[in-house]
Protein backbone atom coordinates (compact mmCIF):
# COMPACT_ATOMS: atom_id res chain seq x y z
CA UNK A 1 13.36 -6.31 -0.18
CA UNK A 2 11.83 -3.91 1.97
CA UNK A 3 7.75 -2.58 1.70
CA UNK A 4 7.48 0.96 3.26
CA UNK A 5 3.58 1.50 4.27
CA UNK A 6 1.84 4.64 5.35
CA UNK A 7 -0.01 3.16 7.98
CA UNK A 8 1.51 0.51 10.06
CA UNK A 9 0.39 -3.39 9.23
CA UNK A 10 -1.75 -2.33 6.84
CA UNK A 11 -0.57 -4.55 3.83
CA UNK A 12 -4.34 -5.12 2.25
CA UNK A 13 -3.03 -1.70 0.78
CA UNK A 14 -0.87 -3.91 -1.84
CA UNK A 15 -2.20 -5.09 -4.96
CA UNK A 16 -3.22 -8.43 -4.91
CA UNK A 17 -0.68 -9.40 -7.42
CA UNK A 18 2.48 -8.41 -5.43
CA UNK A 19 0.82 -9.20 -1.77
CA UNK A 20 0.46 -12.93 -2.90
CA UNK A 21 4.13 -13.24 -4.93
CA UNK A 22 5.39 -11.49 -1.31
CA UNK A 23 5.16 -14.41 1.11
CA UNK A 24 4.87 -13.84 4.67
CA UNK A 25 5.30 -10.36 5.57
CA UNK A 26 6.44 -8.67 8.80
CA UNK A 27 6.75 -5.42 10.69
CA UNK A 28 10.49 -4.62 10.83
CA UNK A 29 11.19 -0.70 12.07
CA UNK A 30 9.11 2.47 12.21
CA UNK A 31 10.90 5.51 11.38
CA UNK A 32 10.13 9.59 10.20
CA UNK A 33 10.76 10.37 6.73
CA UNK A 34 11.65 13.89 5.56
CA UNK A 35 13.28 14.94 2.78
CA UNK A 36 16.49 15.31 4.67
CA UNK A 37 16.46 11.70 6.10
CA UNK A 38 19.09 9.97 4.65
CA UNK A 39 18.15 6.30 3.76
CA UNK A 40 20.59 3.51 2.71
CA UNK A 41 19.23 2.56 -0.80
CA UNK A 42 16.31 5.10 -1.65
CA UNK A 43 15.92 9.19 -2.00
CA UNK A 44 13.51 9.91 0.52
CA UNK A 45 11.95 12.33 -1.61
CA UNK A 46 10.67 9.06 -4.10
CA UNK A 47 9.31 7.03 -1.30
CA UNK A 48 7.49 10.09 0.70
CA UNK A 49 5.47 10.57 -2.98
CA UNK A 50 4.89 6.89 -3.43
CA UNK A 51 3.40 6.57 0.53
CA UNK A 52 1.25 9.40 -0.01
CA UNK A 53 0.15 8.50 -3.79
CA UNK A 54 -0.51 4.52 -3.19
CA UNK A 55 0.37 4.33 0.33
CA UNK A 56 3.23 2.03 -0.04
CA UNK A 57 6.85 1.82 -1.64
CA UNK A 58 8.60 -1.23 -2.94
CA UNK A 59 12.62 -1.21 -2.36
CA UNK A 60 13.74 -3.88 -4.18
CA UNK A 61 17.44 -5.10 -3.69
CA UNK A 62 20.05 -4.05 -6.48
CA UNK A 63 20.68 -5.55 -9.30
CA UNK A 64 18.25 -8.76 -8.67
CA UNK A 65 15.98 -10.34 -11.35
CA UNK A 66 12.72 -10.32 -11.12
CA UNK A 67 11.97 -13.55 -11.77
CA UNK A 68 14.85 -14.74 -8.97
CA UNK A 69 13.57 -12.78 -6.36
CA UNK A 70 10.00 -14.22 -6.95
CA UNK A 71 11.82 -17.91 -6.79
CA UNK A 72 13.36 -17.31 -4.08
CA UNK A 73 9.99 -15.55 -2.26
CA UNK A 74 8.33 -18.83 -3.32
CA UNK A 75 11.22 -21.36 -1.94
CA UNK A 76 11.13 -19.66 1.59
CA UNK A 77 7.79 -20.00 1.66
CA UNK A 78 7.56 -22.88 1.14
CA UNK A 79 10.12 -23.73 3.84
CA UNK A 80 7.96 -21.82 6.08
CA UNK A 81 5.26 -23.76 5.67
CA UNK A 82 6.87 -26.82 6.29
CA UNK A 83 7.84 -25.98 9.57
């Protein structure tokens, strides 16, 4: 799962809901979007409108349940802390 944000670090922008279901979160890569930029799992075009309209974008990974993803968030988490 990736979060895309308009501004960098700036992930009070999430709704509380997902922020606290997310776990720890972490800058990864900075990159230009255009509508041109090819991107591995997402049209450009549909994350560009989401970072200007709510200033963030959810990619989720294929084909995953909801409720499995937010298991697994919670397990590694939970690791996390124990360390």
């Amino acid at each position: 799962m990736y979060i895309y944000l308009a501004e960098k670090d700036n992930f009070d922008i999430l709704p509380e809901d997902l922020s606290k279901n997310l776990g720890i979160l972490e800058f990864t890569l900075e990159l230009v979007l255009n509508k041109d930029k090819k991107l591995a799992c997402e049209d450009p075009v549909k994350v560009m409108g989401n970072l200007k309209n709510q200033g963030f974008h959810l990619q989720m990974p294929p084909e995953t349940p909801i409720d499995q993803l937010l298991e697994k968030i919670a397990k590694e988490t939970l690791n996390q802390q124990d360390k």
